[in-house]
C-alpha atoms as a PDB file:
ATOM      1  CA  UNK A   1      -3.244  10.761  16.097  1.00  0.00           C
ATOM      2  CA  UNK A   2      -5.618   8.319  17.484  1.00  0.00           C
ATOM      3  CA  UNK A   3      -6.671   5.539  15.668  1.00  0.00           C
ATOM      4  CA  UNK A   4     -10.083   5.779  15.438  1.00  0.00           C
ATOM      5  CA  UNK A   5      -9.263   9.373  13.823  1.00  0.00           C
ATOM      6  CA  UNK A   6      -7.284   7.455  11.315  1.00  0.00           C
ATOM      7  CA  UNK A   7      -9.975   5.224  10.046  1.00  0.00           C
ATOM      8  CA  UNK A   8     -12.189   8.071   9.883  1.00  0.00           C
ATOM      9  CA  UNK A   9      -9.861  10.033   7.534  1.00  0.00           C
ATOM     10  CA  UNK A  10      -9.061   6.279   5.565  1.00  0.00           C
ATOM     11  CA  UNK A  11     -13.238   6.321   5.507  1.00  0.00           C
ATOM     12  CA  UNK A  12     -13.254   9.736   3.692  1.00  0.00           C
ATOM     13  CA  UNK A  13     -10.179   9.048   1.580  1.00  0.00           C
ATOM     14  CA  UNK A  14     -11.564   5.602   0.184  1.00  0.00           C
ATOM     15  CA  UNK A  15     -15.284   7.268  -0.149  1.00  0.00           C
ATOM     16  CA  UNK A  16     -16.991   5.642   2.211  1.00  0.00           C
ATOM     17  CA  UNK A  17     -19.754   6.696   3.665  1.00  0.00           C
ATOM     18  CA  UNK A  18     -20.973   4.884   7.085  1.00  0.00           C
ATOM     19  CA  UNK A  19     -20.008   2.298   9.408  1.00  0.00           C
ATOM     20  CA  UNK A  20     -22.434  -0.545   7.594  1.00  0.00           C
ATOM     21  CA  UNK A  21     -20.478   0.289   4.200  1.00  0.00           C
ATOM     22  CA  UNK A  22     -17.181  -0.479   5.699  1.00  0.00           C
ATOM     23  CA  UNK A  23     -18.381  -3.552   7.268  1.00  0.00           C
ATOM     24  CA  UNK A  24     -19.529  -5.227   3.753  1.00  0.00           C
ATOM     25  CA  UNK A  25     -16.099  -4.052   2.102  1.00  0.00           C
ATOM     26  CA  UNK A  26     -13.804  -4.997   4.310  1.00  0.00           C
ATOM     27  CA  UNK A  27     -15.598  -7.937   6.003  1.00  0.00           C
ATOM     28  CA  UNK A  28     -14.637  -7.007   9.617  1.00  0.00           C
ATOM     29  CA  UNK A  29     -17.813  -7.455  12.053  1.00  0.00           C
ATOM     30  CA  UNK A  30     -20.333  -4.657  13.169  1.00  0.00           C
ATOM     31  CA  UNK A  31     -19.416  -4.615  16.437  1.00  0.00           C
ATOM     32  CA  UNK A  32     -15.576  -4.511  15.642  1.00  0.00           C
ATOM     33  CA  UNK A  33     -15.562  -1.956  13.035  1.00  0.00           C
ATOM     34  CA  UNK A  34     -17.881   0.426  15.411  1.00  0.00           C
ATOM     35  CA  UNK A  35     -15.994  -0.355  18.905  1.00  0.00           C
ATOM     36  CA  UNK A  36     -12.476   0.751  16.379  1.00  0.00           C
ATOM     37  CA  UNK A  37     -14.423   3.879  15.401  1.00  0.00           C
ATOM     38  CA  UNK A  38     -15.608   4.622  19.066  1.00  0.00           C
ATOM     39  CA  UNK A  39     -12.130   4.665  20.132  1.00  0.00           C
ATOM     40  CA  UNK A  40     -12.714   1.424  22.309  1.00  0.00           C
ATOM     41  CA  UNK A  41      -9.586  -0.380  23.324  1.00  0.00           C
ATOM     42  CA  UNK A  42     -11.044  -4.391  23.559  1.00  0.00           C
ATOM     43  CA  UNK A  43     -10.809  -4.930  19.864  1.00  0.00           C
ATOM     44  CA  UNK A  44      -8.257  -7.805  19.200  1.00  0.00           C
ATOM     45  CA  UNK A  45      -5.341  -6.632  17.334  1.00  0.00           C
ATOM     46  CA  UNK A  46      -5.791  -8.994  14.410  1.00  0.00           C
ATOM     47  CA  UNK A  47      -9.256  -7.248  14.041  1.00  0.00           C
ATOM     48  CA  UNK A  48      -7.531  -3.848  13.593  1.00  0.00           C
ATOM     49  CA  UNK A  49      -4.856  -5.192  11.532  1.00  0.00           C
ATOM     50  CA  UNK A  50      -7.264  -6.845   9.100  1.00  0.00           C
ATOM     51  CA  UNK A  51      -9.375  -3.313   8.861  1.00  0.00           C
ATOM     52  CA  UNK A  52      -6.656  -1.284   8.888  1.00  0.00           C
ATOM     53  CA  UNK A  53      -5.426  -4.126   5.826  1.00  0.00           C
ATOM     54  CA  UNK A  54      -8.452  -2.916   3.959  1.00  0.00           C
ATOM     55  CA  UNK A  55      -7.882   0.419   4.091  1.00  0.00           C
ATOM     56  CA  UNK A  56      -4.470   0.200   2.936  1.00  0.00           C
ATOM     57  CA  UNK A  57      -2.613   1.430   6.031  1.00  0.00           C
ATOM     58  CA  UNK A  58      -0.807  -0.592   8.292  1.00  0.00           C
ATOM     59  CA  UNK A  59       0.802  -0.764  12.080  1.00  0.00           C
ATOM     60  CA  UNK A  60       4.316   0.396  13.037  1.00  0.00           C
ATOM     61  CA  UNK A  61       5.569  -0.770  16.081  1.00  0.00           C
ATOM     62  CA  UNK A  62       8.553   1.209  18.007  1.00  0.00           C
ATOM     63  CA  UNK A  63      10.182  -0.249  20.877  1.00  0.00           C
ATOM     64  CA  UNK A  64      11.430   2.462  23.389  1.00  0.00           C
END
């Protein structure tokens, strides 16, 4: 699953209800929290990771 897709579902399961009410909870920027929800790829990780902190969910990396 995509992460944007993720942060949608983490939106709905946390009852939030737009991109400006996620920004005041979780403190990440406008333009962060909307490029993560567009699916854009020049967010810096540390962005994500403190969103994705917020929503209580978290990163796993695999090495192949």
């Amino acid at each position: 699953m995509e992460l944007n897709k993720i942060v949608k579902k983490a939106m709905v399961d946390k009852d939030i209800n737009g991109v400006m009410e996620l920004v005041d909870r979780s403190g990440v920027s406008y333009s962060d929290v909307t490029k993560i929800l567009k699916g854009n790829g020049s967010v810096r990780l540390v962005k994500v990771v403190e969103l994705l902190d917020y929503l209580d969910l978290k990163i796993k990396v695999v090495i192949k």
